[in-house]
N, C-alpha and C. Protein backbone atom coordinates (compact mmCIF):
# COMPACT_ATOMS: atom_id res chain seq x y z
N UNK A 1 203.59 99.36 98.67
CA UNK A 1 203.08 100.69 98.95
C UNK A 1 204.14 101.50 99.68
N UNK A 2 204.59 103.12 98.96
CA UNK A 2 205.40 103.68 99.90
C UNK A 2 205.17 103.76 101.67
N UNK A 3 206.10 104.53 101.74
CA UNK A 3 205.44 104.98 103.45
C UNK A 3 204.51 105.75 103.27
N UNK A 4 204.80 106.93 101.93
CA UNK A 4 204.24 108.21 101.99
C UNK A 4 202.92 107.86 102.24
N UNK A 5 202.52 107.22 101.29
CA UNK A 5 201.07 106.02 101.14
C UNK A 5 200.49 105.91 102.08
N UNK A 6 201.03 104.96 103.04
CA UNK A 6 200.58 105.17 104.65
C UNK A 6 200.23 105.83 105.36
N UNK A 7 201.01 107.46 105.33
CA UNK A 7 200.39 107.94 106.47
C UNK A 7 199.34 108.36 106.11
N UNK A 8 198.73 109.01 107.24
CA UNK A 8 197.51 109.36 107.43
C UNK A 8 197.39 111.23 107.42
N UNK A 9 196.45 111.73 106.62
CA UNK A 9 196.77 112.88 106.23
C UNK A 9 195.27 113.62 106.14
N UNK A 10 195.38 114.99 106.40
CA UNK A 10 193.77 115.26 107.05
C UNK A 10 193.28 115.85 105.89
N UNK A 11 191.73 115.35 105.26
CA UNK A 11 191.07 114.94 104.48
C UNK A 11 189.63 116.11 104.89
N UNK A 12 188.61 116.34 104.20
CA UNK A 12 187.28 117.18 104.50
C UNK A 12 186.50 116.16 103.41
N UNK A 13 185.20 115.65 103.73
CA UNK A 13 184.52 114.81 102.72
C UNK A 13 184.14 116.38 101.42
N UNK A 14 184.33 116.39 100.24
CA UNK A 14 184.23 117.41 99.22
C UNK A 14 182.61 117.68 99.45
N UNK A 15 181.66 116.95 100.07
CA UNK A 15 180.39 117.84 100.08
C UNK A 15 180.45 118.69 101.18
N UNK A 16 181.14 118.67 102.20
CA UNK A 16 181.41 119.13 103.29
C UNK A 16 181.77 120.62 103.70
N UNK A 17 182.69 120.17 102.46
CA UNK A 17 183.92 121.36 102.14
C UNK A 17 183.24 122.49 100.95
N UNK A 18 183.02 121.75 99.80
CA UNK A 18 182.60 123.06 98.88
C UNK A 18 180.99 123.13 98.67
N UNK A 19 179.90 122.02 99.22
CA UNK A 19 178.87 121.95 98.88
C UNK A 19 178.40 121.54 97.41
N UNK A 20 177.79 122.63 96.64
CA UNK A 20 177.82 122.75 95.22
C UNK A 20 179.04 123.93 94.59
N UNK A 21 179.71 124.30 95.48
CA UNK A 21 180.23 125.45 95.14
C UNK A 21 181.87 125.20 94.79
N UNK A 22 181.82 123.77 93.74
CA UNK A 22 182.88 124.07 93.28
C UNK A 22 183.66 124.57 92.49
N UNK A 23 183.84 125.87 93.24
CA UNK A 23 184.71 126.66 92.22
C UNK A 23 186.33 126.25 91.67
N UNK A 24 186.69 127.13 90.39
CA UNK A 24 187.74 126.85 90.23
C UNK A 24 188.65 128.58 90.20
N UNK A 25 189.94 128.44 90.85
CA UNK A 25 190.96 129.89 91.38
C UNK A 25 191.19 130.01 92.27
N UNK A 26 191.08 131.19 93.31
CA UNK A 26 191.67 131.36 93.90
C UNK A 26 190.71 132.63 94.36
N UNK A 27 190.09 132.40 95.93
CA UNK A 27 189.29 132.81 96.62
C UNK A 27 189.75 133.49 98.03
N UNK A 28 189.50 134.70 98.09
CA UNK A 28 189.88 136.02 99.26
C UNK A 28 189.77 134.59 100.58
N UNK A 29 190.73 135.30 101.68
CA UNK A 29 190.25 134.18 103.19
C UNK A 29 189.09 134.27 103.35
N UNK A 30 188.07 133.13 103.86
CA UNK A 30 187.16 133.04 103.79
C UNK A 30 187.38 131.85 105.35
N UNK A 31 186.88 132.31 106.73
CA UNK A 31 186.86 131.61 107.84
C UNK A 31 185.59 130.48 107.53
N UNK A 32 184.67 130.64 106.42
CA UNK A 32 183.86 129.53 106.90
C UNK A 32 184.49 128.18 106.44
N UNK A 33 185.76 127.97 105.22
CA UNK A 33 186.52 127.13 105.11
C UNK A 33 187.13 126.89 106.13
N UNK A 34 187.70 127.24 107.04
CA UNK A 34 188.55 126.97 108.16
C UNK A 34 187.86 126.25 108.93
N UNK A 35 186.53 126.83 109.01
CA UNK A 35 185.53 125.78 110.30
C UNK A 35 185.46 124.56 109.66
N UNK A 36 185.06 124.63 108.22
CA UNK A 36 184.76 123.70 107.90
C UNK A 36 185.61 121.67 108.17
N UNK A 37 187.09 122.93 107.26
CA UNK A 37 188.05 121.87 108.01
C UNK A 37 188.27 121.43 109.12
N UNK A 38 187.90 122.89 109.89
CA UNK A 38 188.23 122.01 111.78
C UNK A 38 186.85 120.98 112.57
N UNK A 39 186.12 121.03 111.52
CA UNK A 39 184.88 120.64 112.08
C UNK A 39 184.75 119.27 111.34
N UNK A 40 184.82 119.38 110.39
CA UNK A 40 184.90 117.86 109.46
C UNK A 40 186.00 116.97 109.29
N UNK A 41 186.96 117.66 109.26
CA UNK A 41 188.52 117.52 109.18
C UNK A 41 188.46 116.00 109.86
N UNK A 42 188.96 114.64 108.95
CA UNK A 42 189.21 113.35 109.62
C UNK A 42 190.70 112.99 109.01
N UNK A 43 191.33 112.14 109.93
CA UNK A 43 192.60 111.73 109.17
C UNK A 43 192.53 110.01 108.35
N UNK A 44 192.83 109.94 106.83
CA UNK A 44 192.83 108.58 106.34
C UNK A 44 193.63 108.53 105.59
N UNK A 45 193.98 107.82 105.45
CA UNK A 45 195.32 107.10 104.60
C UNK A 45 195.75 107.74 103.27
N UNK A 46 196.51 108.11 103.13
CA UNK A 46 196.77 108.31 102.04
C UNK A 46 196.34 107.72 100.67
N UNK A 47 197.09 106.40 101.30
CA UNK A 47 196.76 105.41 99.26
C UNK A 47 194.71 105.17 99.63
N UNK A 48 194.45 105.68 100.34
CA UNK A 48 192.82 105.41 100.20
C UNK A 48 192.05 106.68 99.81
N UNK A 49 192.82 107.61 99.53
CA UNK A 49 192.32 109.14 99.15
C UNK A 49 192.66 109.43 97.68
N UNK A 50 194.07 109.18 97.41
CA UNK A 50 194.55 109.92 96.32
C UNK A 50 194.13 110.13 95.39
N UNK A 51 193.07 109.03 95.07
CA UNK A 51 192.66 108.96 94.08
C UNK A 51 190.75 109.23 93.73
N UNK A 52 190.89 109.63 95.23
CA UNK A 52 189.04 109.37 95.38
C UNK A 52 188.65 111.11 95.48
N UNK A 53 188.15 111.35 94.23
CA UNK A 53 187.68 113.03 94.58
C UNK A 53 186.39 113.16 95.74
N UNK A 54 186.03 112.32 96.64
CA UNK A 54 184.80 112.03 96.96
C UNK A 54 185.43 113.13 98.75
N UNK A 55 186.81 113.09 98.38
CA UNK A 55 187.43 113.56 99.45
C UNK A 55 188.85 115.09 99.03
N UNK A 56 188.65 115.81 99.91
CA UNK A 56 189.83 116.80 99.76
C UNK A 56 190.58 117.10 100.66
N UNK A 57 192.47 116.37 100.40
CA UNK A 57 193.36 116.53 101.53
C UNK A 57 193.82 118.11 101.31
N UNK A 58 193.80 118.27 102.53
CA UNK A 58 193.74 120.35 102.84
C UNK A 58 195.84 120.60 102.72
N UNK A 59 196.02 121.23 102.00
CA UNK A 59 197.17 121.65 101.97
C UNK A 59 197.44 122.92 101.85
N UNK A 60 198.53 123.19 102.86
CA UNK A 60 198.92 124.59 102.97
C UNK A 60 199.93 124.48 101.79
N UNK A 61 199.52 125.95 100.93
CA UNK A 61 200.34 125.86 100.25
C UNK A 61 201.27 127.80 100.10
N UNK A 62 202.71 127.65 99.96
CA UNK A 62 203.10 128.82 100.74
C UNK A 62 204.10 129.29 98.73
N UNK A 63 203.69 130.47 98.94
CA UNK A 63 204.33 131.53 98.01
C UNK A 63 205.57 132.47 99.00
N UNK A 64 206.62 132.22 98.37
CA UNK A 64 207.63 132.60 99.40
C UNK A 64 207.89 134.26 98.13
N UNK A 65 208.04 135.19 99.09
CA UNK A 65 208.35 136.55 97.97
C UNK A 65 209.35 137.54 98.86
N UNK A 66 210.29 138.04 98.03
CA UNK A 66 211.10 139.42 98.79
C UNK A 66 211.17 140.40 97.68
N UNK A 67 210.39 141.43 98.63
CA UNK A 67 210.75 142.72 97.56
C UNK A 67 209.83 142.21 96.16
N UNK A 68 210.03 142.52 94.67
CA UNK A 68 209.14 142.72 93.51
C UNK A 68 209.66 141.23 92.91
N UNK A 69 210.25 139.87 93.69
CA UNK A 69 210.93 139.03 93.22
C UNK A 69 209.45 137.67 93.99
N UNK A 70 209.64 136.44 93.26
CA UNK A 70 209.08 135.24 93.98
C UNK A 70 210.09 134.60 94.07
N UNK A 71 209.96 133.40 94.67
CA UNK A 71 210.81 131.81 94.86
C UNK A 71 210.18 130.90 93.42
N UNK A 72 210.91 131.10 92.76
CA UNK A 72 210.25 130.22 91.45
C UNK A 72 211.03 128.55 91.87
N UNK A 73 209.97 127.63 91.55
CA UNK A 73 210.80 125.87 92.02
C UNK A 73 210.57 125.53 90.85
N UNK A 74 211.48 124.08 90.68
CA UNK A 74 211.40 123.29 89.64
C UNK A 74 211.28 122.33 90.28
N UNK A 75 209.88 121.20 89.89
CA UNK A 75 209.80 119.91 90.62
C UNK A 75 210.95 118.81 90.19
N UNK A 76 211.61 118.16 90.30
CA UNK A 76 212.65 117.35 89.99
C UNK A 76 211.79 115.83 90.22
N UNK A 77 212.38 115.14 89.26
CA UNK A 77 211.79 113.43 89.66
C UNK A 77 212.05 112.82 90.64
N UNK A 78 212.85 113.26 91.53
CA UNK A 78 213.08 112.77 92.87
C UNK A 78 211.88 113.02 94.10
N UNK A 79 211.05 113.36 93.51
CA UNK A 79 209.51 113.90 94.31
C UNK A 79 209.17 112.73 93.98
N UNK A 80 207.54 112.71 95.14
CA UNK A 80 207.00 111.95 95.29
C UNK A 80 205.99 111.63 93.88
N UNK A 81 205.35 112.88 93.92
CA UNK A 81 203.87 113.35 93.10
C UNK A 81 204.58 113.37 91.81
N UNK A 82 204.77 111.77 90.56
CA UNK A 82 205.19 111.91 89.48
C UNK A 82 204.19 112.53 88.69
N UNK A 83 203.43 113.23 88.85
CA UNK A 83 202.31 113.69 88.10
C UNK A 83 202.71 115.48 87.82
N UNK A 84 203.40 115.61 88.81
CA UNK A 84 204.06 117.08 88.70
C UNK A 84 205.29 116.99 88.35
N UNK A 85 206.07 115.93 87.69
CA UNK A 85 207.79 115.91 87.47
C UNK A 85 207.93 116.97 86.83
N UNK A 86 209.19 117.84 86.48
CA UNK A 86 209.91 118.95 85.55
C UNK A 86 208.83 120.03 85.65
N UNK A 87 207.39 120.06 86.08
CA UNK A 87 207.08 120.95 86.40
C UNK A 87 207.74 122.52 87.37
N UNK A 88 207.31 123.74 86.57
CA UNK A 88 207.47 125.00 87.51
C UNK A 88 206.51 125.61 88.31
N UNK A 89 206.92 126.10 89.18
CA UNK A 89 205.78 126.31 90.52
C UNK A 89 206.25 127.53 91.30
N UNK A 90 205.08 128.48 91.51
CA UNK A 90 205.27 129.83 92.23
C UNK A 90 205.02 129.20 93.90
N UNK A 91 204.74 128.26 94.28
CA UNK A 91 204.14 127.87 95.66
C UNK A 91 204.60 126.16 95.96
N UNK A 92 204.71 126.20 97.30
CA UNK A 92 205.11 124.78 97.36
C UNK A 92 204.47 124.40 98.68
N UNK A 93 203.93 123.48 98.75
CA UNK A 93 203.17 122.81 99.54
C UNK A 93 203.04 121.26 99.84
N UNK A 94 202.17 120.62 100.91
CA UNK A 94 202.01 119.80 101.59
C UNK A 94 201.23 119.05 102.34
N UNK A 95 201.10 117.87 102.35
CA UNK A 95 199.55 117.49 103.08
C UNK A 95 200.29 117.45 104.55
N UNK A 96 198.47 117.74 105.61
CA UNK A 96 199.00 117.73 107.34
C UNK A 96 198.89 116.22 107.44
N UNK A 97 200.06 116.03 108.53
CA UNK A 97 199.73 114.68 108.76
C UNK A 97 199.64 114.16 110.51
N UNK A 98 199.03 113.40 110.56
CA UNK A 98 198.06 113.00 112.02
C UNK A 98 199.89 112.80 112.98
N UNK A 99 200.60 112.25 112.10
CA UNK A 99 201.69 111.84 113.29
C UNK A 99 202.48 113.16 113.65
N UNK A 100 202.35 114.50 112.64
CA UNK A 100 202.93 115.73 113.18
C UNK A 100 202.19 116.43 114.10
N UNK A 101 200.59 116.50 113.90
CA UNK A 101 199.85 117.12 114.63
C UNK A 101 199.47 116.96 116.14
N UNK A 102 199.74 115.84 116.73
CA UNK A 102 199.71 115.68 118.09
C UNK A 102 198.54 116.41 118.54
N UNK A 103 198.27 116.90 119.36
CA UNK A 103 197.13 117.96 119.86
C UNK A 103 197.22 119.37 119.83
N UNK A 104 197.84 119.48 118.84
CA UNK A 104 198.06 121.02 118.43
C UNK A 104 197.14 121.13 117.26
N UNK A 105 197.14 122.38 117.00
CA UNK A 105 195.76 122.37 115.66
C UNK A 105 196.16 122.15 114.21
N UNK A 106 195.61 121.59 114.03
CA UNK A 106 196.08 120.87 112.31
C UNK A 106 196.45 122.39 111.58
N UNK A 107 195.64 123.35 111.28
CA UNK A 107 196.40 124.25 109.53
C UNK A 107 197.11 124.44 110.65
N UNK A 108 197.75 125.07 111.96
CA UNK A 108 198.65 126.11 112.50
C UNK A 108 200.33 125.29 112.64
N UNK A 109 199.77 123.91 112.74
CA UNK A 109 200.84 122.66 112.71
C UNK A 109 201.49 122.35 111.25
N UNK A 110 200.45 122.35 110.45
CA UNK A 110 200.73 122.12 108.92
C UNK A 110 201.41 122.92 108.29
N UNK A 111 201.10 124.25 108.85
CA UNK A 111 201.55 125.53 107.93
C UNK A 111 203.38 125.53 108.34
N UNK A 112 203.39 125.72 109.96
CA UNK A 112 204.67 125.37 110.65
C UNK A 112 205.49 124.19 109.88
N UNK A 113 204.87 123.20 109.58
CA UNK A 113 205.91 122.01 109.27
C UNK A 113 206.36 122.28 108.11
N UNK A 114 205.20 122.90 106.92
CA UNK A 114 205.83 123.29 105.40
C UNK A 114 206.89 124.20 105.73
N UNK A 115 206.64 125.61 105.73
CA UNK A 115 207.65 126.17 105.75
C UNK A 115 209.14 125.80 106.78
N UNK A 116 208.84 124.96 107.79
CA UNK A 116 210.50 123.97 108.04
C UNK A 116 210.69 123.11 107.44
N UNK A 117 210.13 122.34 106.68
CA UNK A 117 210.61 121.05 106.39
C UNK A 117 210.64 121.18 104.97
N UNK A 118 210.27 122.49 103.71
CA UNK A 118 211.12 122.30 102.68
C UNK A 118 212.36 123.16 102.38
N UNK A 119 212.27 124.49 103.15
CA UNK A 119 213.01 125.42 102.98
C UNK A 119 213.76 125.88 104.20
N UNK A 120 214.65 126.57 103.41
CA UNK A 120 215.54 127.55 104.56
C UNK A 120 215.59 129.05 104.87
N UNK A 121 215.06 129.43 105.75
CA UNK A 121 214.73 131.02 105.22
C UNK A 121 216.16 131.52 106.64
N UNK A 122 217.32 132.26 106.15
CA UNK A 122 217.96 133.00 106.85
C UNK A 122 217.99 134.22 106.76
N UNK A 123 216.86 134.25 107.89
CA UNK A 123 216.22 135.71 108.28
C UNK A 123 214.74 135.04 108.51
N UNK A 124 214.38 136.44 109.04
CA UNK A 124 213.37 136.73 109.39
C UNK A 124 212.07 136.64 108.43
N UNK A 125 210.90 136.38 108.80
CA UNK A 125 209.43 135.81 107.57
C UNK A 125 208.80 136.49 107.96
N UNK A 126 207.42 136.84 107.37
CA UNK A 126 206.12 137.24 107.78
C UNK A 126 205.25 136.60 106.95
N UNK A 127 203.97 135.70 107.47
CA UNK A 127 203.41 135.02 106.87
C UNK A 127 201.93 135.61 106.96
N UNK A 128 201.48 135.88 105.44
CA UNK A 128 199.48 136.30 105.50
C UNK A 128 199.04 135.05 104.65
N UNK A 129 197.84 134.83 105.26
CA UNK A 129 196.85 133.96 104.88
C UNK A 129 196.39 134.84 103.50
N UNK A 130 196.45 134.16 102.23
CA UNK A 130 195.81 135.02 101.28
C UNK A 130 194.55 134.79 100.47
N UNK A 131 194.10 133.36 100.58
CA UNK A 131 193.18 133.09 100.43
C UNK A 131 193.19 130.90 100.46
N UNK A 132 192.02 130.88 99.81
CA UNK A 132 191.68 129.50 99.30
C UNK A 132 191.61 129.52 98.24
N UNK A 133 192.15 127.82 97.31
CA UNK A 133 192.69 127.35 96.25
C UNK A 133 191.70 126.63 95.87
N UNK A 134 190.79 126.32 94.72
CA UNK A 134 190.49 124.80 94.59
C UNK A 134 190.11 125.09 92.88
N UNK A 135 190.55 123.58 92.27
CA UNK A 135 190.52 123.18 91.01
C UNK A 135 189.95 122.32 90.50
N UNK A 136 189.12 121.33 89.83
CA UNK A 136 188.33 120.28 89.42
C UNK A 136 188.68 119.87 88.36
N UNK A 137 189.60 120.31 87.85
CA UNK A 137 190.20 120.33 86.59
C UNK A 137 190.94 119.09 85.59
N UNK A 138 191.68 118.43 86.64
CA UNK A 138 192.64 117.32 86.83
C UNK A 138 192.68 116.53 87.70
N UNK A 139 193.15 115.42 87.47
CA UNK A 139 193.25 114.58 88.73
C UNK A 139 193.81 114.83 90.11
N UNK A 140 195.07 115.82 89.62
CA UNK A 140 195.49 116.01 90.79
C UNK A 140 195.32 117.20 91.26
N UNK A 141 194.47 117.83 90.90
CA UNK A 141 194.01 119.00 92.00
C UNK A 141 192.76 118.65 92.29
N UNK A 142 191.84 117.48 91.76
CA UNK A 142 190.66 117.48 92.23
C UNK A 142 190.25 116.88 93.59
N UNK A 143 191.48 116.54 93.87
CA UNK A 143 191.66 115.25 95.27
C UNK A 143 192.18 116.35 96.41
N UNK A 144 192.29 117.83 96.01
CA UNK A 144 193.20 118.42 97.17
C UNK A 144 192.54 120.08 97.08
N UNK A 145 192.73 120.38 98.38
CA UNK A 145 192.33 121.89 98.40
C UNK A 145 193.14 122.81 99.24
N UNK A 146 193.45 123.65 98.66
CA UNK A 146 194.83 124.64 99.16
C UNK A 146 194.21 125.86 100.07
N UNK A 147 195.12 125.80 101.14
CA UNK A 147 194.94 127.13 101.86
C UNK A 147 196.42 127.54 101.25
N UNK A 148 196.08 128.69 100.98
CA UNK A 148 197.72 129.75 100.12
C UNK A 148 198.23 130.80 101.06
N UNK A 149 199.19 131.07 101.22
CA UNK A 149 199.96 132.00 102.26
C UNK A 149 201.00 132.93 101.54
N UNK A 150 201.15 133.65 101.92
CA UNK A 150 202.14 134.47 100.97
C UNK A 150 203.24 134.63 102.36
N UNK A 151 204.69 134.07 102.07
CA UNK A 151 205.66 133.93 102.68
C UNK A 151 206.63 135.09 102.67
N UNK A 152 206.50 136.61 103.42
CA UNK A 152 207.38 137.54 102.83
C UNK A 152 208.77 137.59 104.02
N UNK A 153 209.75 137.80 102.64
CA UNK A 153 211.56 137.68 103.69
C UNK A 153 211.89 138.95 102.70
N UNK A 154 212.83 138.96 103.93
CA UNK A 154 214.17 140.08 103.03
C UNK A 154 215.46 139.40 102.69
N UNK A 155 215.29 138.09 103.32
CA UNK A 155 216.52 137.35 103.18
C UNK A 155 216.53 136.33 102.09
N UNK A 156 218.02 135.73 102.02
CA UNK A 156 218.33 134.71 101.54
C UNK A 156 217.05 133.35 101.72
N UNK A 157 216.83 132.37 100.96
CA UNK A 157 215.85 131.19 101.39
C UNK A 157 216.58 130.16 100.35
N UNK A 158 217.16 129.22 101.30
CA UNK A 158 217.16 127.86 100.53
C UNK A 158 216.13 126.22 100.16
N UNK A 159 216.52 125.66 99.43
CA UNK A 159 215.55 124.35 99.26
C UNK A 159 216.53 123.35 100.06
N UNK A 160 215.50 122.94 101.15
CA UNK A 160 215.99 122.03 101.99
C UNK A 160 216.79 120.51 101.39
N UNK A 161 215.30 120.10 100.46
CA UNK A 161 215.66 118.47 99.69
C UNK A 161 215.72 119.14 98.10
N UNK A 162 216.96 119.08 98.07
CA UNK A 162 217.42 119.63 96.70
C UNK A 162 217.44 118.38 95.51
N UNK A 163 217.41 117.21 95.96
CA UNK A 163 216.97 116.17 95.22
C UNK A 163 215.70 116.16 94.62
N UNK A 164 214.67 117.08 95.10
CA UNK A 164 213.51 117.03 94.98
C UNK A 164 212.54 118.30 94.43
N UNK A 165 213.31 119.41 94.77
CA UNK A 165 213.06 120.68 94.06
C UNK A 165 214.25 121.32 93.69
N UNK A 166 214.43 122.01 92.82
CA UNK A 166 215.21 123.80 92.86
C UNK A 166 214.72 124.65 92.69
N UNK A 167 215.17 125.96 92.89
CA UNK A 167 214.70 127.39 93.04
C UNK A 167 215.66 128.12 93.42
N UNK A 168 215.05 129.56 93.11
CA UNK A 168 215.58 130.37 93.19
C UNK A 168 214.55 131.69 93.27
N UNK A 169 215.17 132.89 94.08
CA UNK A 169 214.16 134.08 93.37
C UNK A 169 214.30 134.57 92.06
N UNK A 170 212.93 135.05 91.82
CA UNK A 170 213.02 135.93 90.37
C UNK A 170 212.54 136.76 90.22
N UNK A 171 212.22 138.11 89.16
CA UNK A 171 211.54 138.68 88.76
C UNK A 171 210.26 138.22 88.77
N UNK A 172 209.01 139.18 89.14
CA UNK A 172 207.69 138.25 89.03
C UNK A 172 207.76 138.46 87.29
N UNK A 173 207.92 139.09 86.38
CA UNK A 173 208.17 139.13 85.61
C UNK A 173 208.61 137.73 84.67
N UNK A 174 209.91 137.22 85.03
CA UNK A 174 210.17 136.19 84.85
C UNK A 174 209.88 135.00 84.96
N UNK A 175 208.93 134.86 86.08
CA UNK A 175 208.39 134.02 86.65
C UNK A 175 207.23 133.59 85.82
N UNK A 176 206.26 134.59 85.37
CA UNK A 176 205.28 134.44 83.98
C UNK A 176 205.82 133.92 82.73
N UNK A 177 207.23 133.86 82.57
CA UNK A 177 207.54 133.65 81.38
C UNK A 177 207.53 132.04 81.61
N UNK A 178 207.62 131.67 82.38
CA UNK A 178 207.19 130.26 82.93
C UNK A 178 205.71 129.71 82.90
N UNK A 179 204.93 130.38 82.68
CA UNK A 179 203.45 130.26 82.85
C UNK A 179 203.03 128.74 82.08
N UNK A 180 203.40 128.60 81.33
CA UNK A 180 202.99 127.31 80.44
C UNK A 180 203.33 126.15 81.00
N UNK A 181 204.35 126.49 81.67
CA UNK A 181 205.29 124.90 81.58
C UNK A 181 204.97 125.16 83.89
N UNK A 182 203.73 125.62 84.32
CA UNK A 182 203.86 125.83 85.34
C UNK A 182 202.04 124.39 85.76
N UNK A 183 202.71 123.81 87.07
CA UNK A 183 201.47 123.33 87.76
C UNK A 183 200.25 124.01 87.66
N UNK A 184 199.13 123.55 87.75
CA UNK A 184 197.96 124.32 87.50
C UNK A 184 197.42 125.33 88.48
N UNK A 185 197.95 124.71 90.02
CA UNK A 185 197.92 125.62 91.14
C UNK A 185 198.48 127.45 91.28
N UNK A 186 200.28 126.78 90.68
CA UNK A 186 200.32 128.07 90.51
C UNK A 186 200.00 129.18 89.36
N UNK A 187 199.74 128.57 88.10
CA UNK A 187 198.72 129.44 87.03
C UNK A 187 197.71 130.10 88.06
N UNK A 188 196.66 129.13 88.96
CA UNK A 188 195.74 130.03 89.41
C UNK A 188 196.10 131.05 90.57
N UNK A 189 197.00 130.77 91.40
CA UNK A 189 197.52 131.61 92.08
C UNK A 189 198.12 133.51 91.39
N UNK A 190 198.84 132.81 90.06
CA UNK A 190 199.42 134.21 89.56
C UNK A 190 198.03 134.69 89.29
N UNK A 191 197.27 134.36 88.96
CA UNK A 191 196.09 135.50 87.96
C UNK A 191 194.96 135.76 89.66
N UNK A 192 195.14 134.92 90.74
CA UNK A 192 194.45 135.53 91.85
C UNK A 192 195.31 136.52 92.00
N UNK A 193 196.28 136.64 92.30
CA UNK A 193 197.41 137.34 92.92
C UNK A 193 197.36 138.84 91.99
N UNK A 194 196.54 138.45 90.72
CA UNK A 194 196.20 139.37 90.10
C UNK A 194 197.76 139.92 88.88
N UNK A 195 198.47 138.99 88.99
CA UNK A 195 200.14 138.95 88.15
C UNK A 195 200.35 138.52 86.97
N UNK A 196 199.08 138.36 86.56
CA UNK A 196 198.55 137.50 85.46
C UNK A 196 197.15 137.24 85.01
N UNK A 197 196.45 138.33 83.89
CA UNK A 197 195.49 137.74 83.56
C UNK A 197 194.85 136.70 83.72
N UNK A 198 193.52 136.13 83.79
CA UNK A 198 193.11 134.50 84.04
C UNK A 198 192.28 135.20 82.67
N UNK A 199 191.46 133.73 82.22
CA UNK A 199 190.43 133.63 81.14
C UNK A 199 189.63 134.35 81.55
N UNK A 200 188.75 135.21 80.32
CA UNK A 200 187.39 136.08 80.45
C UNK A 200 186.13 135.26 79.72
């Protein structure tokens, strides 16, 4: 079993979290998710979740943008999650984990650690909460539920573990032309974001 496996990563039991209300897209902020997580919110193991939809590990997941451009990534096989390899992605994200959080508050700790620990932003950020994520769709979005942030710079931003992603900014434009060959997260993100039609 990796390490990744091991740790311990904060989880909401899925009746907890969506009730009957599992939707699928991409949903305006909504604080009664937030309680929910801070109120139910337990930390368990990784390799005892991944696979169990009975549970949803909460991940911040961050859309980095400057000006009319996104951060478009390419997942590389050097990632963990072979289920997303060569995949493209408008957002990149992360599960919280119990050994970063100390007694500080899990999303405000989580959100902090993503944006340091994959990227480089030289300059200055401004970060909005833009809504909640959730999918039922697949295996691997059915095990996880996204808080989404929209990451805005004027600056330069690099990929920290370049073994593991690339990117670059683009045209949002360009970025759709990617739509097919993109994770399912960020499909629903572009058409919340409203950058992209969704199904009628």
């Amino acid at each position: 079993m990796t390490a990744k496996m091991q740790e311990e990563v904060l989880v909401v039991p899925r009746a907890a979290l969506l009730g009957d209300d599992a939707f699928v897209g991409v949903r305006p902020p909504d604080p009664v998710y937030v309680d929910r997580i801070r109120q139910r919110g337990t930390y368990r193991r990784r390799a005892e979740v991944e696979d169990d939809p009975r549970f949803k590990q909460i991940i911040p997941y961050l859309v980095v943008c400057r000006g009319d451009e996104v951060f478009l990534f390419r997942r590389l096989r050097g990632g963990g999650e072979a289920r997303l390899h060569d995949l493209y992605s408008i957002g990149v994200g992360g599960h919280i984990n119990r050994a970063d959080v100390g007694d500080g508050d899990p999303l405000e700790v989580g959100l902090a650690r993503e944006l340091d620990e994959e990227l480089e932003f030289r300059g200055p950020r401004e970060v909005r909460w833009l809504g909640v994520l959730n999918d039922e769709r697949n295996p691997v979005s059915a095990v996880h539920f996204g808080l989404v942030y929209e990451v805005r710079t004027s600056a330069d931003v690099r990929v920290r573990e370049e073994e593991v992603l690339r990117g670059d900014f683009v045209p949002v434009a360009q970025a759709l032309s990617y739509y097919d060959q993109m994770e399912t997260w960020s499909q629903l993100v572009l058409e919340g974001l409203g950058w992209k039609p969704g199904p009628r």
